[in-house]
PDB file of N, CA and C in Angstrom:
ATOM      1  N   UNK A   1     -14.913  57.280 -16.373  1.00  0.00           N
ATOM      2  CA  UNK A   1     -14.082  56.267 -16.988  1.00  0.00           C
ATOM      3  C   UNK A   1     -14.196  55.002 -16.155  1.00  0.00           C
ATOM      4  N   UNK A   2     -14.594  53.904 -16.891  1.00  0.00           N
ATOM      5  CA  UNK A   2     -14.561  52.301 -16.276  1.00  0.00           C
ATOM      6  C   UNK A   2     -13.591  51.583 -17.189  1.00  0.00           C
ATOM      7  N   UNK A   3     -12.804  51.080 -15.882  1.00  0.00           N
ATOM      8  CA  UNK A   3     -11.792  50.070 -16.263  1.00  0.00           C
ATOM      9  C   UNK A   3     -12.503  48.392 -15.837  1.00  0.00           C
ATOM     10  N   UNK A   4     -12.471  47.944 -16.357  1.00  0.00           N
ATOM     11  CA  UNK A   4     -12.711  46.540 -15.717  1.00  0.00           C
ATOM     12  C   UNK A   4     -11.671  45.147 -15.713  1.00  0.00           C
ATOM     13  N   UNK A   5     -11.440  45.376 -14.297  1.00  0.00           N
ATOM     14  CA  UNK A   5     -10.356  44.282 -14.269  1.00  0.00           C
ATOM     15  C   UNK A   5     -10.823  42.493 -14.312  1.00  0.00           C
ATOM     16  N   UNK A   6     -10.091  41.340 -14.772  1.00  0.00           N
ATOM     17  CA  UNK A   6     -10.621  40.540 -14.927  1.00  0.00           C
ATOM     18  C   UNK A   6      -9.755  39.929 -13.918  1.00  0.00           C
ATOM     19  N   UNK A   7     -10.140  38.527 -13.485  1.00  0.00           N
ATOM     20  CA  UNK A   7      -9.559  37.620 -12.410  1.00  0.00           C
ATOM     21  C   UNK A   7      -8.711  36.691 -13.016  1.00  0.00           C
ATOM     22  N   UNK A   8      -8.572  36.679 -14.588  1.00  0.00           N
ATOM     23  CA  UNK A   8      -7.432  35.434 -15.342  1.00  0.00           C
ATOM     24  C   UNK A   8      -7.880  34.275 -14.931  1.00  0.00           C
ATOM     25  N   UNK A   9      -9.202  34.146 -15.273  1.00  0.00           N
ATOM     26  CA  UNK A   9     -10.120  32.772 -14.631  1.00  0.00           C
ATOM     27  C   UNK A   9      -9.878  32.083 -13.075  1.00  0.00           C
ATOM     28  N   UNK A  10      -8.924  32.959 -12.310  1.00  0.00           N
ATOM     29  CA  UNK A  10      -8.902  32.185 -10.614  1.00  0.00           C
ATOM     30  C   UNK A  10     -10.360  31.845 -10.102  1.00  0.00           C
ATOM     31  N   UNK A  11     -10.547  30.712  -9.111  1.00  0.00           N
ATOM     32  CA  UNK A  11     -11.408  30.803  -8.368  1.00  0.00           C
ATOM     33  C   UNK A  11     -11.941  32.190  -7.744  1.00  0.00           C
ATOM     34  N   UNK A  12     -13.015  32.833  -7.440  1.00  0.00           N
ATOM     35  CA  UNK A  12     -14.019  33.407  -6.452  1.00  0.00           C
ATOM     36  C   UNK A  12     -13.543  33.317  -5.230  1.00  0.00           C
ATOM     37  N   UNK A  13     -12.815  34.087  -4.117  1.00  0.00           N
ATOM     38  CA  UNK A  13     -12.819  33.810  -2.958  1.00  0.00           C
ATOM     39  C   UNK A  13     -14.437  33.774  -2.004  1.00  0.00           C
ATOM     40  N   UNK A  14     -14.975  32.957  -1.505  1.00  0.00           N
ATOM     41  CA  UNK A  14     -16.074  33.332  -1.121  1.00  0.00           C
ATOM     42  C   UNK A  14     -15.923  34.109   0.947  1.00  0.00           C
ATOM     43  N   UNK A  15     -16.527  35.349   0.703  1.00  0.00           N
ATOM     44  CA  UNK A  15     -16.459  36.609   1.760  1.00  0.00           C
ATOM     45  C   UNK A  15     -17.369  35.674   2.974  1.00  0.00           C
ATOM     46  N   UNK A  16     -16.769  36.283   4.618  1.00  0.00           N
ATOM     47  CA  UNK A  16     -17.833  35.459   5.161  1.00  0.00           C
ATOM     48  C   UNK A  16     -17.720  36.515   6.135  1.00  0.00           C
ATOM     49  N   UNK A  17     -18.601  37.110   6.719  1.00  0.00           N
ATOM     50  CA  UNK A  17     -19.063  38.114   7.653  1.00  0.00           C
ATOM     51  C   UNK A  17     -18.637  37.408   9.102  1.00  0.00           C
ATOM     52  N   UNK A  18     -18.669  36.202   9.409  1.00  0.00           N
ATOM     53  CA  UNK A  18     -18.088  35.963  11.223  1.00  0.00           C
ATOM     54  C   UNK A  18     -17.319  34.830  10.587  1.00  0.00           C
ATOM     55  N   UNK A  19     -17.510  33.352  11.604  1.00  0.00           N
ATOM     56  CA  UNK A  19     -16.300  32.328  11.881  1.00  0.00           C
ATOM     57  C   UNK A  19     -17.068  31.806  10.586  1.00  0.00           C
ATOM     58  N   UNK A  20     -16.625  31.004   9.964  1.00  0.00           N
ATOM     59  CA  UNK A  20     -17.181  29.867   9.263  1.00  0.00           C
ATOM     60  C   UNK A  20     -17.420  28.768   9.645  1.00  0.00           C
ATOM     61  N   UNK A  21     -18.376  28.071   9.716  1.00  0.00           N
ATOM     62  CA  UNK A  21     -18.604  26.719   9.761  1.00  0.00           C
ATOM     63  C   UNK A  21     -17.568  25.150   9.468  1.00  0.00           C
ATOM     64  N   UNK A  22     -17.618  24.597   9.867  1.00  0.00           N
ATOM     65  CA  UNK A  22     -16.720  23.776   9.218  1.00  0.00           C
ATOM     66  C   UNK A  22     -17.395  22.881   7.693  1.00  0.00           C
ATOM     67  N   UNK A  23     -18.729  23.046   7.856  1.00  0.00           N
ATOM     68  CA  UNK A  23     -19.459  22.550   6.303  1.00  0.00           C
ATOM     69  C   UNK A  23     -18.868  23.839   5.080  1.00  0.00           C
ATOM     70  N   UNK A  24     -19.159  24.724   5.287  1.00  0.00           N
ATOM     71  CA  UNK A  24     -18.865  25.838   4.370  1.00  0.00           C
ATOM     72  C   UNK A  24     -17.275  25.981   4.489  1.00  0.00           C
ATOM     73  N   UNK A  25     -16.675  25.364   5.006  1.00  0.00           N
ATOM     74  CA  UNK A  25     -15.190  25.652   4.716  1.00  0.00           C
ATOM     75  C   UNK A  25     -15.124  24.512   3.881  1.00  0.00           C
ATOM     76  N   UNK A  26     -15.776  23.206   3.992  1.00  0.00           N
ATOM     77  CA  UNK A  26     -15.606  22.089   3.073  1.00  0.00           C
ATOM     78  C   UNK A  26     -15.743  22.063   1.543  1.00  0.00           C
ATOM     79  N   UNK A  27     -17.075  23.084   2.134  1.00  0.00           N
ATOM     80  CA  UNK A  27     -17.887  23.112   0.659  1.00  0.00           C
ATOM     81  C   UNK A  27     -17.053  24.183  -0.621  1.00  0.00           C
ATOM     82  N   UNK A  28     -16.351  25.300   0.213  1.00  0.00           N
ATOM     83  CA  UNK A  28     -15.470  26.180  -0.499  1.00  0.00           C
ATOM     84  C   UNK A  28     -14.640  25.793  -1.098  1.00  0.00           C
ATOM     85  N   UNK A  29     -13.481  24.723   0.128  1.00  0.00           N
ATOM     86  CA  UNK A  29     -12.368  23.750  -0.536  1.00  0.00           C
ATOM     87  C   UNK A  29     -12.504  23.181  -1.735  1.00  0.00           C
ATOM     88  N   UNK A  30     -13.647  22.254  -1.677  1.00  0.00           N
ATOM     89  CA  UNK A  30     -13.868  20.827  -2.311  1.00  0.00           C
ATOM     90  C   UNK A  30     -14.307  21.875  -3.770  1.00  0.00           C
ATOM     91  N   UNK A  31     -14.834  23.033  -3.780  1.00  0.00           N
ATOM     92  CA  UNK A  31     -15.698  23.894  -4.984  1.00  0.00           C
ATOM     93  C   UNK A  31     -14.230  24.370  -5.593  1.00  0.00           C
ATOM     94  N   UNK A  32     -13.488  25.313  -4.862  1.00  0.00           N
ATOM     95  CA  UNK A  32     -11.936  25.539  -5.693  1.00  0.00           C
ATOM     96  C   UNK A  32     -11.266  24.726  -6.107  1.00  0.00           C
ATOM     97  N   UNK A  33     -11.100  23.013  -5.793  1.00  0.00           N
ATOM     98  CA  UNK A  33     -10.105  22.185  -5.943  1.00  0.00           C
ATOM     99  C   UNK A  33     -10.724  21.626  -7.286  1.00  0.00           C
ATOM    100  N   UNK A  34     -12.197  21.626  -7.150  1.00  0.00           N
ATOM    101  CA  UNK A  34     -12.154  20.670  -8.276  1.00  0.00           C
ATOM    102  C   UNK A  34     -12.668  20.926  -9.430  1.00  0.00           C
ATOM    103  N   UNK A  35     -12.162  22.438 -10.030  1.00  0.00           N
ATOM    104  CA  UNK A  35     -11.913  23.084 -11.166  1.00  0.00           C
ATOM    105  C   UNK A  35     -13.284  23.553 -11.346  1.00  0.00           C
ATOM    106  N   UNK A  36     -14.649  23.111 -10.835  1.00  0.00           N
ATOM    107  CA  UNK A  36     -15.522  23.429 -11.258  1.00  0.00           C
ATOM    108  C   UNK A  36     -16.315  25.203 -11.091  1.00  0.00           C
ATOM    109  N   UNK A  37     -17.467  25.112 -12.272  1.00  0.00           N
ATOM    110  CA  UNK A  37     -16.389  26.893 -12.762  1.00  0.00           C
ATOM    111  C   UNK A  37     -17.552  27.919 -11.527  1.00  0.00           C
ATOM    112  N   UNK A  38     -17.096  28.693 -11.196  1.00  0.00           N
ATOM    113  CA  UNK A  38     -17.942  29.465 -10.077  1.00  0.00           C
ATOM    114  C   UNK A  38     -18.122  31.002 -10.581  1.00  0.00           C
ATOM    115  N   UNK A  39     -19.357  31.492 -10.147  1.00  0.00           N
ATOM    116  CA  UNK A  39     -19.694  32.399 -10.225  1.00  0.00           C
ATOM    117  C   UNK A  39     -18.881  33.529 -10.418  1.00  0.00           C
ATOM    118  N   UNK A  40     -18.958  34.618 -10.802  1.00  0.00           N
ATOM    119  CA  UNK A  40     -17.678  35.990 -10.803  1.00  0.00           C
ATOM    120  C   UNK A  40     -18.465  37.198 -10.760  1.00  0.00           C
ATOM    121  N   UNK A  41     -18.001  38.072  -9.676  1.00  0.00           N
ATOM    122  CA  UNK A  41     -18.700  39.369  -9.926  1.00  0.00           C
ATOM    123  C   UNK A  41     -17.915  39.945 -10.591  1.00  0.00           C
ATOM    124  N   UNK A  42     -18.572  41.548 -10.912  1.00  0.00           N
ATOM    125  CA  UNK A  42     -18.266  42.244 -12.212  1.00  0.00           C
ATOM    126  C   UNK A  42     -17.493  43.156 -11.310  1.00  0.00           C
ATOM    127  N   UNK A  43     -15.845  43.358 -10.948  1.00  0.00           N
ATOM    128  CA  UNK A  43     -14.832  44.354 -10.328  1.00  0.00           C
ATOM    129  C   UNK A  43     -14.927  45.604 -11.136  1.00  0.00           C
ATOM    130  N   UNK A  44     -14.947  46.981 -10.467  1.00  0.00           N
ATOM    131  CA  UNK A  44     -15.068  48.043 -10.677  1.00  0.00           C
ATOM    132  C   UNK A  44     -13.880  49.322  -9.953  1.00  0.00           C
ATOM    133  N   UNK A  45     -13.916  49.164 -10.982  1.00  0.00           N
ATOM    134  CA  UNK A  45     -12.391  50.861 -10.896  1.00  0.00           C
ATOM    135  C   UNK A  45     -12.955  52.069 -10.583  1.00  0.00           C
ATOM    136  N   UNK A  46     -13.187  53.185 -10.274  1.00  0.00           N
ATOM    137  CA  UNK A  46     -13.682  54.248 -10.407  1.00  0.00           C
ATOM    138  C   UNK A  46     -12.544  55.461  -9.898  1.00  0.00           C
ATOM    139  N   UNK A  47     -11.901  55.990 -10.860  1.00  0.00           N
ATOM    140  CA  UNK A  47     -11.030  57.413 -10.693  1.00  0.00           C
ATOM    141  C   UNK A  47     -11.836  58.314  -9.719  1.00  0.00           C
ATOM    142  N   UNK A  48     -10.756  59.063  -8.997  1.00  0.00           N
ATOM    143  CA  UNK A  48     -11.579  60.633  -8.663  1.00  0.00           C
ATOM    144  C   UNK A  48     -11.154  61.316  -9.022  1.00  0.00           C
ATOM    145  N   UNK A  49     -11.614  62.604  -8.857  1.00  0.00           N
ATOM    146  CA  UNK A  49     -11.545  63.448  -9.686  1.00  0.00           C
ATOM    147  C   UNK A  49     -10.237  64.124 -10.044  1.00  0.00           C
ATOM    148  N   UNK A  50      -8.801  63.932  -8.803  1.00  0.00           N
ATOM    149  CA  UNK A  50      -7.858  64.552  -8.750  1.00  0.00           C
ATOM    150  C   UNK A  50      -7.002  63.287  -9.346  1.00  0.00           C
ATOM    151  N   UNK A  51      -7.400  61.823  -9.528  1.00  0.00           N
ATOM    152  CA  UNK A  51      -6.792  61.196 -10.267  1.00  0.00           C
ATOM    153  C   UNK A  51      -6.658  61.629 -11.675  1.00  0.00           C
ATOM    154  N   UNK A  52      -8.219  61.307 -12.099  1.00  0.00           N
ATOM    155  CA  UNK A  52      -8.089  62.102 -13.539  1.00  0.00           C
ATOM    156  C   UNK A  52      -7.011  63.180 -14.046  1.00  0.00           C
ATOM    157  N   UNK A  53      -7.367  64.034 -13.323  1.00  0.00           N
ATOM    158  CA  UNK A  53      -6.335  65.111 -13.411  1.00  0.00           C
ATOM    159  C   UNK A  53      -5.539  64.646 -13.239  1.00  0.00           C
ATOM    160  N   UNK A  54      -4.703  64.312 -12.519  1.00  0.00           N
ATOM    161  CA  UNK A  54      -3.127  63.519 -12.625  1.00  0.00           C
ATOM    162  C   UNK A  54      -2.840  63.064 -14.133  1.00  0.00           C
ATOM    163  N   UNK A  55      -3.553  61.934 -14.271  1.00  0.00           N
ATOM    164  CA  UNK A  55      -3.930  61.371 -14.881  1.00  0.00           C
ATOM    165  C   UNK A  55      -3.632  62.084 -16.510  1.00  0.00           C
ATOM    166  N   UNK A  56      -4.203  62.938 -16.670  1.00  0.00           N
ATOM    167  CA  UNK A  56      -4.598  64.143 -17.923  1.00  0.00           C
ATOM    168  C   UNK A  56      -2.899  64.873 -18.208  1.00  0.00           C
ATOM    169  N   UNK A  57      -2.949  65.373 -16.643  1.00  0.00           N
ATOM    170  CA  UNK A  57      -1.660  66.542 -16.821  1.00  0.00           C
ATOM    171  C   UNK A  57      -0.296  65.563 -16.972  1.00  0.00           C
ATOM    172  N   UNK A  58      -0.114  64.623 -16.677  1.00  0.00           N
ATOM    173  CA  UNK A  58       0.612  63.468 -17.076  1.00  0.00           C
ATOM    174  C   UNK A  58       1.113  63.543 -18.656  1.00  0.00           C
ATOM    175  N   UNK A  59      -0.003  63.036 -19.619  1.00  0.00           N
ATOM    176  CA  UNK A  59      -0.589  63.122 -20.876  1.00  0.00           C
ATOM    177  C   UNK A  59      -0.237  63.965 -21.390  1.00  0.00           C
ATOM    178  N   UNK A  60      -0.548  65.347 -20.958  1.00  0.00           N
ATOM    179  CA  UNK A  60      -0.064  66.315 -21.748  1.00  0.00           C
ATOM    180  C   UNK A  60       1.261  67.036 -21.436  1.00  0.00           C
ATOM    181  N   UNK A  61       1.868  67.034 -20.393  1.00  0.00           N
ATOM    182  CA  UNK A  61       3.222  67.731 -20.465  1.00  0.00           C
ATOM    183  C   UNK A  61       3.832  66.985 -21.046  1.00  0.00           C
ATOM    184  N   UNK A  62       4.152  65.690 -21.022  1.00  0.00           N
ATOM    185  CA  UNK A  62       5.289  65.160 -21.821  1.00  0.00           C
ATOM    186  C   UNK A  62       4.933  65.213 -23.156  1.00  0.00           C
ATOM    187  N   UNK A  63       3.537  65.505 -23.707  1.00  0.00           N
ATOM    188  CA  UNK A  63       3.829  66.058 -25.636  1.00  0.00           C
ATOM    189  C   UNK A  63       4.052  67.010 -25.756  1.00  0.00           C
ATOM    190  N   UNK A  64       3.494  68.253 -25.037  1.00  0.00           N
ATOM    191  CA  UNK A  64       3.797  69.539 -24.993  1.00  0.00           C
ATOM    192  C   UNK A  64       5.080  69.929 -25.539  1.00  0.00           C
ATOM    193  N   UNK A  65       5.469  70.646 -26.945  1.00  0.00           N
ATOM    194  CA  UNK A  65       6.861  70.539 -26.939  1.00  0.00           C
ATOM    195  C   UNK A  65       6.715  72.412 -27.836  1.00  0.00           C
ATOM    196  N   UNK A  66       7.259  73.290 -27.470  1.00  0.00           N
ATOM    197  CA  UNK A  66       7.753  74.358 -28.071  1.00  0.00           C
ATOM    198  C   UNK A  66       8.330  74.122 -29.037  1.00  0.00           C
ATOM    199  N   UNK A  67       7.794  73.919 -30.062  1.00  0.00           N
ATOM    200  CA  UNK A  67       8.961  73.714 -31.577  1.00  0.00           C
ATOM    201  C   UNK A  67       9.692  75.169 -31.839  1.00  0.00           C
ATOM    202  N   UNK A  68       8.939  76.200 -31.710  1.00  0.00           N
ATOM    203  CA  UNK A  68       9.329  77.230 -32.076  1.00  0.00           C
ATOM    204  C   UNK A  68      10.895  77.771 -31.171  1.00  0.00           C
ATOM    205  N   UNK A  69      10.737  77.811 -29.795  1.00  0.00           N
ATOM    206  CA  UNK A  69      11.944  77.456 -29.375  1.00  0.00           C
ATOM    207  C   UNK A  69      12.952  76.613 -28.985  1.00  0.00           C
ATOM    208  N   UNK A  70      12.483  75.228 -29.579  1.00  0.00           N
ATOM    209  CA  UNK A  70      13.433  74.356 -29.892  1.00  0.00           C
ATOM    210  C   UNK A  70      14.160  74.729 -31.046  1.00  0.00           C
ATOM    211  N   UNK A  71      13.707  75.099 -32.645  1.00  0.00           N
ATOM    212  CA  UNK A  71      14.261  75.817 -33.193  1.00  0.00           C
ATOM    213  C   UNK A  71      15.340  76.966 -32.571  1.00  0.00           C
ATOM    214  N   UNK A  72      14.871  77.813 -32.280  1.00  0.00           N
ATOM    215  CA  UNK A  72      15.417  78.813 -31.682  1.00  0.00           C
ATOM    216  C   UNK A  72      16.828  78.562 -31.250  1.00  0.00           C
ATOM    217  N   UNK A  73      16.950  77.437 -30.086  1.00  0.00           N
ATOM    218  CA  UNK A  73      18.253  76.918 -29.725  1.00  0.00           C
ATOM    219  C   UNK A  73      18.768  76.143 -30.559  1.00  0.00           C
ATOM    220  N   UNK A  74      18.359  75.481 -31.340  1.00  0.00           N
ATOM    221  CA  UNK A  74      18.874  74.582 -33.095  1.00  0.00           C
ATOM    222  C   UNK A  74      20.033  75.923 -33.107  1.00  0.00           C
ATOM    223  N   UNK A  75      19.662  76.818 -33.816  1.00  0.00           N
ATOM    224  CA  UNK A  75      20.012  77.438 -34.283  1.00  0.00           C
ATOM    225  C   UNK A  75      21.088  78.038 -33.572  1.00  0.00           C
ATOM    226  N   UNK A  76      21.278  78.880 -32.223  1.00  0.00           N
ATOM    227  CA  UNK A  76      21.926  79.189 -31.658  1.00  0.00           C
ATOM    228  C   UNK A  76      23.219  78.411 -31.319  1.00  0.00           C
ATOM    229  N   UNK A  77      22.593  77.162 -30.982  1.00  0.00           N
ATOM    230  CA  UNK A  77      23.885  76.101 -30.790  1.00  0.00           C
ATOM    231  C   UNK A  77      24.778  75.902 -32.096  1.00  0.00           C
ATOM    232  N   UNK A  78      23.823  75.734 -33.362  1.00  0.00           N
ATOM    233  CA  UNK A  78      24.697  76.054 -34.372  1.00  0.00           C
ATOM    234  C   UNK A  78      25.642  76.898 -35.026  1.00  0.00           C
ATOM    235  N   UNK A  79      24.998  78.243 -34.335  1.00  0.00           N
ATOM    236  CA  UNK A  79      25.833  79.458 -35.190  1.00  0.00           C
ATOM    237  C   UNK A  79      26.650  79.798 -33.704  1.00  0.00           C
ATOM    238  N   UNK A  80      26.933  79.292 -32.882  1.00  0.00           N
ATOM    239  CA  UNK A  80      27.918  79.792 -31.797  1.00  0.00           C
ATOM    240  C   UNK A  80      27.513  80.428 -30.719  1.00  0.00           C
ATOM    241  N   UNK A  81      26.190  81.183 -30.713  1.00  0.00           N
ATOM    242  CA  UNK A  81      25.862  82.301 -30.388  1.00  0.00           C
ATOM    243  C   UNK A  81      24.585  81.756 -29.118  1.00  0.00           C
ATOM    244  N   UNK A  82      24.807  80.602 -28.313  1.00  0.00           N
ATOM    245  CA  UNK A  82      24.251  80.021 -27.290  1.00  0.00           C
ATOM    246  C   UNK A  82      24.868  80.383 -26.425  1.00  0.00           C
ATOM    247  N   UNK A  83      23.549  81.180 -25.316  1.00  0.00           N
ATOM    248  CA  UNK A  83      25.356  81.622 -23.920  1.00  0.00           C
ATOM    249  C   UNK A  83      24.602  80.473 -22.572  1.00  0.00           C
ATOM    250  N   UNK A  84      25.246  80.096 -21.906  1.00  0.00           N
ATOM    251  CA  UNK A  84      24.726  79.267 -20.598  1.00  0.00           C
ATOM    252  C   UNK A  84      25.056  80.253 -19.476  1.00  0.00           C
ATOM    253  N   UNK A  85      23.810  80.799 -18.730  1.00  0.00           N
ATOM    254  CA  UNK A  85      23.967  81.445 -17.616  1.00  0.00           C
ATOM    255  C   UNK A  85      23.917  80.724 -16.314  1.00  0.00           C
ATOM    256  N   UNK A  86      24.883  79.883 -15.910  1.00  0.00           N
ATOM    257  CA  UNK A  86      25.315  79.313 -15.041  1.00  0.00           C
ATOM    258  C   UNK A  86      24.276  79.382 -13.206  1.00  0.00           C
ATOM    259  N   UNK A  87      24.523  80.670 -13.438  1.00  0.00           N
ATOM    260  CA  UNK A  87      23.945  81.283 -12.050  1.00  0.00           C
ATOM    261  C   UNK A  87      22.279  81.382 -12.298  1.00  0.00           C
ATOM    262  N   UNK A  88      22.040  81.635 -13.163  1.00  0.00           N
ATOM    263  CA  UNK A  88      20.009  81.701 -13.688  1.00  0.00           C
ATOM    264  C   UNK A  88      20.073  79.792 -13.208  1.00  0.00           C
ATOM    265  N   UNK A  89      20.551  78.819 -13.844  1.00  0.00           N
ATOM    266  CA  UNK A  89      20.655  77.859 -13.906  1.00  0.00           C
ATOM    267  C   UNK A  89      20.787  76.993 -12.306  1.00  0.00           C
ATOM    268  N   UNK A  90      21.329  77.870 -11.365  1.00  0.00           N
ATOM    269  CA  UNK A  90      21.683  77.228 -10.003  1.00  0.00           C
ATOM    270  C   UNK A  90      20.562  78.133  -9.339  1.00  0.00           C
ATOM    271  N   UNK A  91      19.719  78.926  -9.569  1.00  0.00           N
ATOM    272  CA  UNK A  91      18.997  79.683  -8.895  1.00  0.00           C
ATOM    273  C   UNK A  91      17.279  78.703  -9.080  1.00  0.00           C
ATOM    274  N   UNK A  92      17.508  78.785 -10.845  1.00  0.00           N
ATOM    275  CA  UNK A  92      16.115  77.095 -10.681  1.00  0.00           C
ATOM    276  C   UNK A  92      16.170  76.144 -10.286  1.00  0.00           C
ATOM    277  N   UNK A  93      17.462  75.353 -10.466  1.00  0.00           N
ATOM    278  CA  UNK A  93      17.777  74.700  -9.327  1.00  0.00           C
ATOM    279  C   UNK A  93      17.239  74.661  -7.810  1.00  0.00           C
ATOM    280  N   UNK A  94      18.223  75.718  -7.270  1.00  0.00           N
ATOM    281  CA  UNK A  94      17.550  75.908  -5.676  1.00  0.00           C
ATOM    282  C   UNK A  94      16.255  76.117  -5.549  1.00  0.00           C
ATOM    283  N   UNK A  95      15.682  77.210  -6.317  1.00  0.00           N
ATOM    284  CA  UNK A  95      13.891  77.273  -6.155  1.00  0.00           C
ATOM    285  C   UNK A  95      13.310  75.970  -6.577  1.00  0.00           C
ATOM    286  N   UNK A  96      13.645  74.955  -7.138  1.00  0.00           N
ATOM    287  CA  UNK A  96      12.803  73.492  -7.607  1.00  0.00           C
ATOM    288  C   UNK A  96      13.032  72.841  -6.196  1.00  0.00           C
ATOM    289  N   UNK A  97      14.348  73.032  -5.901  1.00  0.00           N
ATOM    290  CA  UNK A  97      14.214  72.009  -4.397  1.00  0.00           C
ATOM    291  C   UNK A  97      13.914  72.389  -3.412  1.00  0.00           C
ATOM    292  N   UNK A  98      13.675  74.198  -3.122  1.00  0.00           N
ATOM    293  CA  UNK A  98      12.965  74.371  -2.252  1.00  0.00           C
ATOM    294  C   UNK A  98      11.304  73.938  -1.884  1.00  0.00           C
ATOM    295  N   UNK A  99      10.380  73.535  -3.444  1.00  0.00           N
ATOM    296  CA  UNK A  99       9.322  73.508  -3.918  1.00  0.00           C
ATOM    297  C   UNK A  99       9.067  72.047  -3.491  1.00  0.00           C
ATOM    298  N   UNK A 100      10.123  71.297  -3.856  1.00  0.00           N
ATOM    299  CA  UNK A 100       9.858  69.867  -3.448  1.00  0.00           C
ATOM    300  C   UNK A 100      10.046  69.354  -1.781  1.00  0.00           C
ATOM    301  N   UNK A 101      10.346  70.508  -0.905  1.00  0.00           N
ATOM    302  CA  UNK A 101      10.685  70.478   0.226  1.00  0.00           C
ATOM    303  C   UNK A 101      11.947  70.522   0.789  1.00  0.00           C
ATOM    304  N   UNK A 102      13.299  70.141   0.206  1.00  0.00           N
ATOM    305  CA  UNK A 102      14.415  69.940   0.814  1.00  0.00           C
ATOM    306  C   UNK A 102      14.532  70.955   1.260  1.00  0.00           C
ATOM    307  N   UNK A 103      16.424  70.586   1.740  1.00  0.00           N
ATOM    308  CA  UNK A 103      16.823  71.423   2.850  1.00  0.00           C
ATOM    309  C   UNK A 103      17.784  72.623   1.764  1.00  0.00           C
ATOM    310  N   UNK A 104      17.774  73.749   1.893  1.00  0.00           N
ATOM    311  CA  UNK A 104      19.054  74.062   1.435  1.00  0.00           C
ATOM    312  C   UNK A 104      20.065  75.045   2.215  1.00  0.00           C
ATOM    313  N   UNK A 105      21.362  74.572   1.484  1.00  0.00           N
ATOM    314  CA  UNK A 105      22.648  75.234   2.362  1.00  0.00           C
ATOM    315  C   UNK A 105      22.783  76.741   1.838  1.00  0.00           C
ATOM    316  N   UNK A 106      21.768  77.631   2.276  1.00  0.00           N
ATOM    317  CA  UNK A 106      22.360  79.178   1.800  1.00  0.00           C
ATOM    318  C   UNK A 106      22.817  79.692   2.960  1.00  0.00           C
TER     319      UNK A 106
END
């Protein structure tokens, strides 16, 4: 995958490997100030491979959706018959924040 970013027409900074000269600092100035149009290289993005993936698994969990047991609880919540197990509920809890590193008070 190539992204290519553009510069929104800014000047070119021009790169200089040691001190600069004081002609080539002139010549840079006087080239940015006075609108005239300068060269542009072509900027390049390149993902790796564990971006991608980020990238991907991103994408797909948040469409990912169980209709079938979303139904399921439709229904339950409707006819009464939804139970909340409180303690299942504080136990994923604690195992998610153990996973993310925190501390916990057991």
């Amino acid at each position: 995958m190539n992204t290519t970013i553009s510069n929104n027409g800014l000047p070119k900074l021009q790169q200089t490997t040691g001190p600069a000269s004081s002609s080539q600092a002139a010549d840079s100035s006087s080239a940015a100030g006075s609108g005239a149009p300068v060269a542009q290289a072509d900027d390049q993005l390149k993902l790796t491979d564990s971006a991608k993936a980020l990238q991907q698994a991103s994408r797909t969990s948040a469409t990912e959706v169980d209709s079938q047991r979303v139904e399921q609880v439709r229904q339950s919540l409707a006819n009464g018959s939804y139970k909340i197990d409180a303690g299942r509920i504080a136990d994923r809890l604690v195992s998610m924040e153990r996973q993310l590193g925190g501390a916990s008070k057991a």
